[in-house]
Structure formats: structure tokens, C-alpha cells
PDB file of N, CA and C in Angstrom:
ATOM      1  N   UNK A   1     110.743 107.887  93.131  1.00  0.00           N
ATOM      2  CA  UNK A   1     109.968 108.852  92.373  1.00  0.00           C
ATOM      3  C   UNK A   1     110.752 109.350  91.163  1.00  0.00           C
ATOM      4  N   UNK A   2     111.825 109.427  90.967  1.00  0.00           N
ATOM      5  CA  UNK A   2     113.140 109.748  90.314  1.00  0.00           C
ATOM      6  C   UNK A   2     112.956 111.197  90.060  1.00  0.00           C
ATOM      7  N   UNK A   3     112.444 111.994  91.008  1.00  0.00           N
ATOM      8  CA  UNK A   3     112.736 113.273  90.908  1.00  0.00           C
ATOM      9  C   UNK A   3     112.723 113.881  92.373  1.00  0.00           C
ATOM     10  N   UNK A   4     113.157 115.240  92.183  1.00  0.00           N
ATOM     11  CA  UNK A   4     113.464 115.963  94.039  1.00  0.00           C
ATOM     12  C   UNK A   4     111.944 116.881  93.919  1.00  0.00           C
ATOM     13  N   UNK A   5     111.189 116.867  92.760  1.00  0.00           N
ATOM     14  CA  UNK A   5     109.690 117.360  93.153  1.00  0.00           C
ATOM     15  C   UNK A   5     108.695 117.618  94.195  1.00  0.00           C
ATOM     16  N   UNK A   6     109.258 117.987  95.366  1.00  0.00           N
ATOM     17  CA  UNK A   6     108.572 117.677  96.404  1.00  0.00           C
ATOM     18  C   UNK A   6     106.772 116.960  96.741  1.00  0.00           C
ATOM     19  N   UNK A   7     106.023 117.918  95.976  1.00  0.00           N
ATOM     20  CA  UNK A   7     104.963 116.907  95.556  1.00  0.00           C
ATOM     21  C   UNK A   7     104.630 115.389  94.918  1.00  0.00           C
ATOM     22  N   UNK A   8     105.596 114.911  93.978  1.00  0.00           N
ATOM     23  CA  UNK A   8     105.886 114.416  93.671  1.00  0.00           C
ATOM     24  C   UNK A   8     106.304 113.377  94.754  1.00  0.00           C
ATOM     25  N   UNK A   9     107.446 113.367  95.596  1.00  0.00           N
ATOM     26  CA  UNK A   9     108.215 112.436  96.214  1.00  0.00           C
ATOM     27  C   UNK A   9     107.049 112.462  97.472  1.00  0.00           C
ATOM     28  N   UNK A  10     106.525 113.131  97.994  1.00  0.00           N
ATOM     29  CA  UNK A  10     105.255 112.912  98.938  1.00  0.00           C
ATOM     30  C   UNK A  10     104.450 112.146  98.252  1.00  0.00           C
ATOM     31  N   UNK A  11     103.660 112.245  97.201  1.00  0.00           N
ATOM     32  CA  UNK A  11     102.685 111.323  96.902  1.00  0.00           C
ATOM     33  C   UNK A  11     102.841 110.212  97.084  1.00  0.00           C
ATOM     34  N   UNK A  12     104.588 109.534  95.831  1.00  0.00           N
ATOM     35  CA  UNK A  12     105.188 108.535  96.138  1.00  0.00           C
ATOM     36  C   UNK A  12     105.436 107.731  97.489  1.00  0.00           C
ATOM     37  N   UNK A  13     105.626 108.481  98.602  1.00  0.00           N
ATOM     38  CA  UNK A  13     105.897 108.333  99.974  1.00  0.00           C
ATOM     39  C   UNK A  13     104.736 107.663 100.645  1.00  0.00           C
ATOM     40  N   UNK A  14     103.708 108.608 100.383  1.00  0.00           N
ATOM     41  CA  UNK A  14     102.432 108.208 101.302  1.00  0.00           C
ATOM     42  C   UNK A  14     101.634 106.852 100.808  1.00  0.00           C
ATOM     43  N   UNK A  15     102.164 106.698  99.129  1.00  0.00           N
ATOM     44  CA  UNK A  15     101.442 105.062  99.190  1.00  0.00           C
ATOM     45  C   UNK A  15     102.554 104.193  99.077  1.00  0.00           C
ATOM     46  N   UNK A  16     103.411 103.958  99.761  1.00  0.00           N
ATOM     47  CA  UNK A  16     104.554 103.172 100.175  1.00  0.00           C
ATOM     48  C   UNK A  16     104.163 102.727 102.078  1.00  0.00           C
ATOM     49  N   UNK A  17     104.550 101.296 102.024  1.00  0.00           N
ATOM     50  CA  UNK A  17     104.638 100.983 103.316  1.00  0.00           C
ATOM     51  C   UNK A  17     106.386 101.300 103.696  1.00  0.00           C
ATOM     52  N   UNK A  18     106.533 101.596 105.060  1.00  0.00           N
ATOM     53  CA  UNK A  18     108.157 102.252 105.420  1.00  0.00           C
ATOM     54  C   UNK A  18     108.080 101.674 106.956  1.00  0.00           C
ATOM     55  N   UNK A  19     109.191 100.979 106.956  1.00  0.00           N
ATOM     56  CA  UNK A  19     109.702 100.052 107.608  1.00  0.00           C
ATOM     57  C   UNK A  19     111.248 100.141 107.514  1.00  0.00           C
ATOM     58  N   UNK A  20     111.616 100.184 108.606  1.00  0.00           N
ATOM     59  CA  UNK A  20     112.939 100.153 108.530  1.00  0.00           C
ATOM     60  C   UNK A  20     113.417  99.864 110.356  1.00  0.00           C
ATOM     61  N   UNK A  21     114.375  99.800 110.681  1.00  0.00           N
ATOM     62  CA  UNK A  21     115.351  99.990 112.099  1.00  0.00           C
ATOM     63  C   UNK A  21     114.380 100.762 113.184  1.00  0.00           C
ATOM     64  N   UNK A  22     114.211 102.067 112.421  1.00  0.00           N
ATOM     65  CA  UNK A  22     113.376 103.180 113.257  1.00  0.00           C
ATOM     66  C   UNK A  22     112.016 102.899 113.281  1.00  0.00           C
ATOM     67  N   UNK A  23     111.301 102.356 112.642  1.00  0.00           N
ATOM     68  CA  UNK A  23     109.756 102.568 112.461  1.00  0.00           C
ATOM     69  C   UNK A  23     109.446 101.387 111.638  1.00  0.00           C
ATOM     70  N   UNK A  24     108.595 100.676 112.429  1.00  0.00           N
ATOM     71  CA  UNK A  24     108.110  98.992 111.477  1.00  0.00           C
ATOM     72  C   UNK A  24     106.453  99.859 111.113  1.00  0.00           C
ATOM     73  N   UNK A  25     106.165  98.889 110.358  1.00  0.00           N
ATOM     74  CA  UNK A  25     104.358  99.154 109.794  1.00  0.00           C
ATOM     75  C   UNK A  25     104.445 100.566 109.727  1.00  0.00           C
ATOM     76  N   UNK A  26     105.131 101.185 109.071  1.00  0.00           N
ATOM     77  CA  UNK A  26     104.866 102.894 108.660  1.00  0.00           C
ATOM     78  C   UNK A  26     104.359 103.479 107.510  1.00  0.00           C
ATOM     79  N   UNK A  27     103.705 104.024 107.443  1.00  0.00           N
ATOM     80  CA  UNK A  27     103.203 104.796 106.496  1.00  0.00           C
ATOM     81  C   UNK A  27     103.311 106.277 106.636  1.00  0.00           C
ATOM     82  N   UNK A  28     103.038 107.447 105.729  1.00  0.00           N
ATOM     83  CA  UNK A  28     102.865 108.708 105.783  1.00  0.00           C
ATOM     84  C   UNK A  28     101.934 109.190 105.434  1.00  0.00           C
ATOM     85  N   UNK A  29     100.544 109.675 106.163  1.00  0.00           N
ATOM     86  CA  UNK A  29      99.183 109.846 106.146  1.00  0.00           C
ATOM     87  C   UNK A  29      99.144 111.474 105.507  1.00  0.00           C
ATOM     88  N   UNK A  30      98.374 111.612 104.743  1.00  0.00           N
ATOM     89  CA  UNK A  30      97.798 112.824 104.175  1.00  0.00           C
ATOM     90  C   UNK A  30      98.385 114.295 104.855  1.00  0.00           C
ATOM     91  N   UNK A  31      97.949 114.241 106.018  1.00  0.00           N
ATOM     92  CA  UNK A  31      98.317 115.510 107.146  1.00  0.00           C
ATOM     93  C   UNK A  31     100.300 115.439 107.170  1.00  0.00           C
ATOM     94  N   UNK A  32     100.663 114.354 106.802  1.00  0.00           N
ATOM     95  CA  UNK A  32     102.143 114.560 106.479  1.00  0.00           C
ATOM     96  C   UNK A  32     102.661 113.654 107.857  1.00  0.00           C
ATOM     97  N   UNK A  33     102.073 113.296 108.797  1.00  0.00           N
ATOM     98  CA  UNK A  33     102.244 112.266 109.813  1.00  0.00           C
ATOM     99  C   UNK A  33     102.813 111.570 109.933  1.00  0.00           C
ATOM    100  N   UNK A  34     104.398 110.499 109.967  1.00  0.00           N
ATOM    101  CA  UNK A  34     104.323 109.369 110.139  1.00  0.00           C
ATOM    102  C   UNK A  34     104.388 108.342 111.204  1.00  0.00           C
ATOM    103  N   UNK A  35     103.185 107.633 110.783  1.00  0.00           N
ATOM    104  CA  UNK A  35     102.076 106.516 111.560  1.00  0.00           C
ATOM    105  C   UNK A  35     103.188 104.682 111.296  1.00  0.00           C
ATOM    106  N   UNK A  36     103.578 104.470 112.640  1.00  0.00           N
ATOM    107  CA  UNK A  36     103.953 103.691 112.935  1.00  0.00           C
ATOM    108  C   UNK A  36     103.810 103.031 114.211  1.00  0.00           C
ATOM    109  N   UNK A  37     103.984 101.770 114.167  1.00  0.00           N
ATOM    110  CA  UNK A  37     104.015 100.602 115.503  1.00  0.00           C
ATOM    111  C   UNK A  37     105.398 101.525 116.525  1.00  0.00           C
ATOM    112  N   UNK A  38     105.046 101.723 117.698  1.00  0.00           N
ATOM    113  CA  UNK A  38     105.411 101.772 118.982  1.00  0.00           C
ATOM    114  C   UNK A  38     105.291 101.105 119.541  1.00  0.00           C
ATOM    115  N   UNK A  39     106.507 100.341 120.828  1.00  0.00           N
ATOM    116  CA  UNK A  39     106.754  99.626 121.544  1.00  0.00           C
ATOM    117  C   UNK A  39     107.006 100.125 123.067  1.00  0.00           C
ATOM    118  N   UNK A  40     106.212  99.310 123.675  1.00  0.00           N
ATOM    119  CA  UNK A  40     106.233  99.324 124.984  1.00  0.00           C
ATOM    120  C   UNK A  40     107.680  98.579 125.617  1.00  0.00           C
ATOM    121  N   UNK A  41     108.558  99.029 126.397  1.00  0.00           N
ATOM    122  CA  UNK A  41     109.956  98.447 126.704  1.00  0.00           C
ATOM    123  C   UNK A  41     109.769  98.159 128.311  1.00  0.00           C
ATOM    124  N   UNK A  42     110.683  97.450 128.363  1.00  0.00           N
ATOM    125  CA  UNK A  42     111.538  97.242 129.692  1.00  0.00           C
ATOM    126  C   UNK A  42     112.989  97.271 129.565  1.00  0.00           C
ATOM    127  N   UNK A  43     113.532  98.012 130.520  1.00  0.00           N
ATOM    128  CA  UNK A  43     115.266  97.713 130.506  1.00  0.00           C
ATOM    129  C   UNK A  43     115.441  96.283 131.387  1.00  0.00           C
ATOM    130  N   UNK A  44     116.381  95.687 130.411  1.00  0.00           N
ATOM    131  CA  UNK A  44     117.047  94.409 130.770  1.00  0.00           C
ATOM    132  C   UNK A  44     117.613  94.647 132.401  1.00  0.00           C
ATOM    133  N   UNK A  45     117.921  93.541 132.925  1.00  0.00           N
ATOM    134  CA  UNK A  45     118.858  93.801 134.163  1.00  0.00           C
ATOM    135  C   UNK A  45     119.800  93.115 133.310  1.00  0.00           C
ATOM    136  N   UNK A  46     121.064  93.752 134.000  1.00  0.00           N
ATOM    137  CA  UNK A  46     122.541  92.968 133.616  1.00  0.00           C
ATOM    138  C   UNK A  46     122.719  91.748 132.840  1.00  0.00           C
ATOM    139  N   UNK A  47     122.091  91.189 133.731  1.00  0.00           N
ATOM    140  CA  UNK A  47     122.314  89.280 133.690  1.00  0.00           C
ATOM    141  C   UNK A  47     121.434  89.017 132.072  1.00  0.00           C
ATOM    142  N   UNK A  48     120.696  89.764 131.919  1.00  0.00           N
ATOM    143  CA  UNK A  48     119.217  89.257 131.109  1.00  0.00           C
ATOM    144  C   UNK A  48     119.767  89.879 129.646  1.00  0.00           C
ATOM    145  N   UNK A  49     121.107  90.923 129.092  1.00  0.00           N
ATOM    146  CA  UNK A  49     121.531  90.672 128.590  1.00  0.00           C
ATOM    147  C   UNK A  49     122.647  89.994 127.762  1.00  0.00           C
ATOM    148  N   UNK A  50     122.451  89.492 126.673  1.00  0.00           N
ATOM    149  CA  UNK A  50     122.967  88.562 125.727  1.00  0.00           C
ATOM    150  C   UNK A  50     124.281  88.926 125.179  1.00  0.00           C
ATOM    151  N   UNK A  51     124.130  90.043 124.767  1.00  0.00           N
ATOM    152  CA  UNK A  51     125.466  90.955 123.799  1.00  0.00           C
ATOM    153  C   UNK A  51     124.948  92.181 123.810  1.00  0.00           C
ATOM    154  N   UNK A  52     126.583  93.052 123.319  1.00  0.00           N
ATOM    155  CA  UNK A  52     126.597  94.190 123.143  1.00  0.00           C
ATOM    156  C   UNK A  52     124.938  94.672 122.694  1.00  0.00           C
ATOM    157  N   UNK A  53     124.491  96.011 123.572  1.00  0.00           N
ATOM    158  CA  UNK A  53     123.387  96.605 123.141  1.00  0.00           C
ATOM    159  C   UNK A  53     122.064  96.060 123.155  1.00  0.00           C
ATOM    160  N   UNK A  54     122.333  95.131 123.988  1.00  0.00           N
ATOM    161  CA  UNK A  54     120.746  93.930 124.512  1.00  0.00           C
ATOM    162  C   UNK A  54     120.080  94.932 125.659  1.00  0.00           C
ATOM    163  N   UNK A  55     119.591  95.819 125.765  1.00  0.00           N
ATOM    164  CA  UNK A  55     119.223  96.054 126.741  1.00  0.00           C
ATOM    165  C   UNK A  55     117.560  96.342 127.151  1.00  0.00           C
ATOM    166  N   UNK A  56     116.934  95.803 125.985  1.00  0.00           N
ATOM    167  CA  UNK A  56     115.423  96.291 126.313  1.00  0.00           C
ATOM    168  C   UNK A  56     114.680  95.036 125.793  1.00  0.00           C
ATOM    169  N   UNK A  57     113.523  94.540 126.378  1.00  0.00           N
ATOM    170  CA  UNK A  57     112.486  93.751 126.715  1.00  0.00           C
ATOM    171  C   UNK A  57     111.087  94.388 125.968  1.00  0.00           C
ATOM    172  N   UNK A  58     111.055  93.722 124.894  1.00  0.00           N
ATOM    173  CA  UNK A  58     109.838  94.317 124.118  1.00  0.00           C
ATOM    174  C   UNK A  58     108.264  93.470 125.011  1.00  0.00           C
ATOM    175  N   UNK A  59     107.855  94.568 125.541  1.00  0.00           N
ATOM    176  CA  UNK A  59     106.338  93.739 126.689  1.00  0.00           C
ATOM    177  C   UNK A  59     105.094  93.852 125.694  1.00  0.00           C
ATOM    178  N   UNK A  60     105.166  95.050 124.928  1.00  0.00           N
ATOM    179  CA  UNK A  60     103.882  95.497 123.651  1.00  0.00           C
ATOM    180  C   UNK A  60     104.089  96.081 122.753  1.00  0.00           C
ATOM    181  N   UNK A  61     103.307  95.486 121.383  1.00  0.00           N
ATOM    182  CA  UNK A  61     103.766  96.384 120.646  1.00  0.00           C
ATOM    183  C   UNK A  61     102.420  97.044 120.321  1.00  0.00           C
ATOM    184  N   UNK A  62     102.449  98.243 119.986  1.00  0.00           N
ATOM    185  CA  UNK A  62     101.364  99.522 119.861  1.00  0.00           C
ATOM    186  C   UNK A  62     100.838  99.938 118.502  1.00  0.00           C
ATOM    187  N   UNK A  63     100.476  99.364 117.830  1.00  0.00           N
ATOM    188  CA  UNK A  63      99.551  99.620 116.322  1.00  0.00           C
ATOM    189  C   UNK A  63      99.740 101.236 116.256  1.00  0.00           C
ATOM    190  N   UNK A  64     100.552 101.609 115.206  1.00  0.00           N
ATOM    191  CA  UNK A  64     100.692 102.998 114.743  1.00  0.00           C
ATOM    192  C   UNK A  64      99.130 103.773 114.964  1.00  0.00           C
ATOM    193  N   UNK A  65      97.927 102.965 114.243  1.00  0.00           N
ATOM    194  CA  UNK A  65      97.066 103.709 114.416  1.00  0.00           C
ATOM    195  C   UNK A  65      96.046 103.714 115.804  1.00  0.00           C
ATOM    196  N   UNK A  66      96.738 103.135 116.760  1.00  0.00           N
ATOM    197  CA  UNK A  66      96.354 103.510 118.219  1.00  0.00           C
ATOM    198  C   UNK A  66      97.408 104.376 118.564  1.00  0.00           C
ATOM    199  N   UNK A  67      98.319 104.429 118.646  1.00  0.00           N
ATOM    200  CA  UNK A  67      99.736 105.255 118.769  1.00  0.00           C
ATOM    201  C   UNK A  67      99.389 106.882 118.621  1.00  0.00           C
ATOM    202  N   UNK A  68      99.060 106.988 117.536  1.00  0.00           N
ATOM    203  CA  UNK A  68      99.187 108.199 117.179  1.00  0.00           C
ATOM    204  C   UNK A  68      97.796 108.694 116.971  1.00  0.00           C
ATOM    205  N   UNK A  69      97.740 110.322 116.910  1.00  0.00           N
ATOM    206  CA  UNK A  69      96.224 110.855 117.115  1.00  0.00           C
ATOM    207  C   UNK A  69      95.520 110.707 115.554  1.00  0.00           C
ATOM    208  N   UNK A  70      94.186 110.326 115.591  1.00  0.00           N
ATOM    209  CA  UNK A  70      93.435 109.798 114.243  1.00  0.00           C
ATOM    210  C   UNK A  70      93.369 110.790 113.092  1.00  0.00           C
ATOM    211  N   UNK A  71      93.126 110.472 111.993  1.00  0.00           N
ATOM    212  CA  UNK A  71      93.738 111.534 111.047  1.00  0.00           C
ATOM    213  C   UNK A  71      92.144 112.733 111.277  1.00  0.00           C
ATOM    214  N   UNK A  72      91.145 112.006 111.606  1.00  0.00           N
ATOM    215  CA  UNK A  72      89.934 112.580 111.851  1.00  0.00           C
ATOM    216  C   UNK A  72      90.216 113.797 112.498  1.00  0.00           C
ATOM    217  N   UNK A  73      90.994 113.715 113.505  1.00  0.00           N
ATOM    218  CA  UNK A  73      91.450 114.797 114.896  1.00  0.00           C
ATOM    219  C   UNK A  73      92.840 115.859 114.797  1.00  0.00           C
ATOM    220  N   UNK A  74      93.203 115.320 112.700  1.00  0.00           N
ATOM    221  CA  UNK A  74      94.042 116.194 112.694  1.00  0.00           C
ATOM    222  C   UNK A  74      93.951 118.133 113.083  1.00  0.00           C
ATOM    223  N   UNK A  75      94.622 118.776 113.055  1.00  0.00           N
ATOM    224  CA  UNK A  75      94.779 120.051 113.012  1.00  0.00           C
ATOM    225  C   UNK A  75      95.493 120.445 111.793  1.00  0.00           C
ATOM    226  N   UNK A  76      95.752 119.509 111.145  1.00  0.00           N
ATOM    227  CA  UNK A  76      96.655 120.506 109.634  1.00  0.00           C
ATOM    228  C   UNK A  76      96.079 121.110 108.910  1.00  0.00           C
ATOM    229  N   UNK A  77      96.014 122.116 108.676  1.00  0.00           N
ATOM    230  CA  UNK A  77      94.863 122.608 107.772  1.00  0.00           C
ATOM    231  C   UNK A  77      95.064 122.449 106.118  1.00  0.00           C
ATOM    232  N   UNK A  78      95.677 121.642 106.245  1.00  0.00           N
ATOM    233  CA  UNK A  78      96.068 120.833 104.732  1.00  0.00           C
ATOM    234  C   UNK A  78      95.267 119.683 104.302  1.00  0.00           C
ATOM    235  N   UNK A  79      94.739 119.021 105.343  1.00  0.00           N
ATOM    236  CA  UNK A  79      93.827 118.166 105.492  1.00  0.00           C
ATOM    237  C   UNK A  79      92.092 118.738 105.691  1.00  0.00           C
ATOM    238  N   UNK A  80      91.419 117.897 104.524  1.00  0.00           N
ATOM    239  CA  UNK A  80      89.786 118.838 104.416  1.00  0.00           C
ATOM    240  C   UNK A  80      89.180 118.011 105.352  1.00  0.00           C
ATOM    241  N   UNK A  81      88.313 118.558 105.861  1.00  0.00           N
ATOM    242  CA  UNK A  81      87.031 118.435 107.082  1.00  0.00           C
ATOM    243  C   UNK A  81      86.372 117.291 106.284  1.00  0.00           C
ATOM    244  N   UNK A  82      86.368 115.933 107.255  1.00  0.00           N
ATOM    245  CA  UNK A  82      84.755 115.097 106.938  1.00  0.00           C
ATOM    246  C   UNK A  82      85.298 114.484 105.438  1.00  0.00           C
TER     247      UNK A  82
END
């Protein structure tokens, strides 16, 4: 955004896709939300990991916008009705 404008760097934000380590398929929805893919895990047994920090079994992954509650059903009152 090349400024600390807070309005500004939100606008910028919310039409950006954000992806990173923490959060794949993310976005930041109107109500200030961010809507990302969640994963369903399993912990590894011993044997079933590979290397350092192997320890989880991805079984599902969860579409941000099943994940999280619909922007329809927000409560922010920053967000207008309908």
C-alpha cells in the first residue's frame, strides 16, 4: 500500500489473496475476518514419521468458506444488512 494509513492498508489487504505457512487460500472479508482453508489432522505414530517435526497426517482439508461463519451471519456492525 506504501503507507501505515490504516484504511488504506485494509482495503489493500482485503483484495489480496494471503497465503502463507499459517493460512493457505486466505483472504480478509469486509467484517475484518480472516477466511482461510483449515485442516483436519492426525498425529503421526513414531514410526510414520520421516524427520524432524513430521508429526501430523493431513485427512481434510476445509474450504475457508465452510470453516468459518458466512459473512451473511456476521455480527460486526461495520458490515450493512442484506
Amino acid at each position: 500500500a506504501g503507507t501505515d494509513d490504516a484504511p488504506t492498508v485494509v482495503k489493500q489487504l482485503q483484495g489480496m489473496k494471503l497465503s502463507d505457512m499459517f493460512a493457505q487460500n486466505g483472504r480478509l472479508r469486509e467484517d475484518g475476518r480472516m477466511v482461510h482453508d483449515m485442516f483436519l489432522v492426525q498425529v503421526k505414530k513414531p514410526a510414520e514419521s520421516q524427520y524432524p517435526w513430521d508429526y501430523y497426517k493431513v485427512l481434510a482439508t476445509i474450504p475457508g468458506d465452510q470453516a468459518f461463519k458466512p459473512l451473511a451471519k456476521s455480527t460486526c456492525r461495520h458490515v450493512k444488512a442484506g
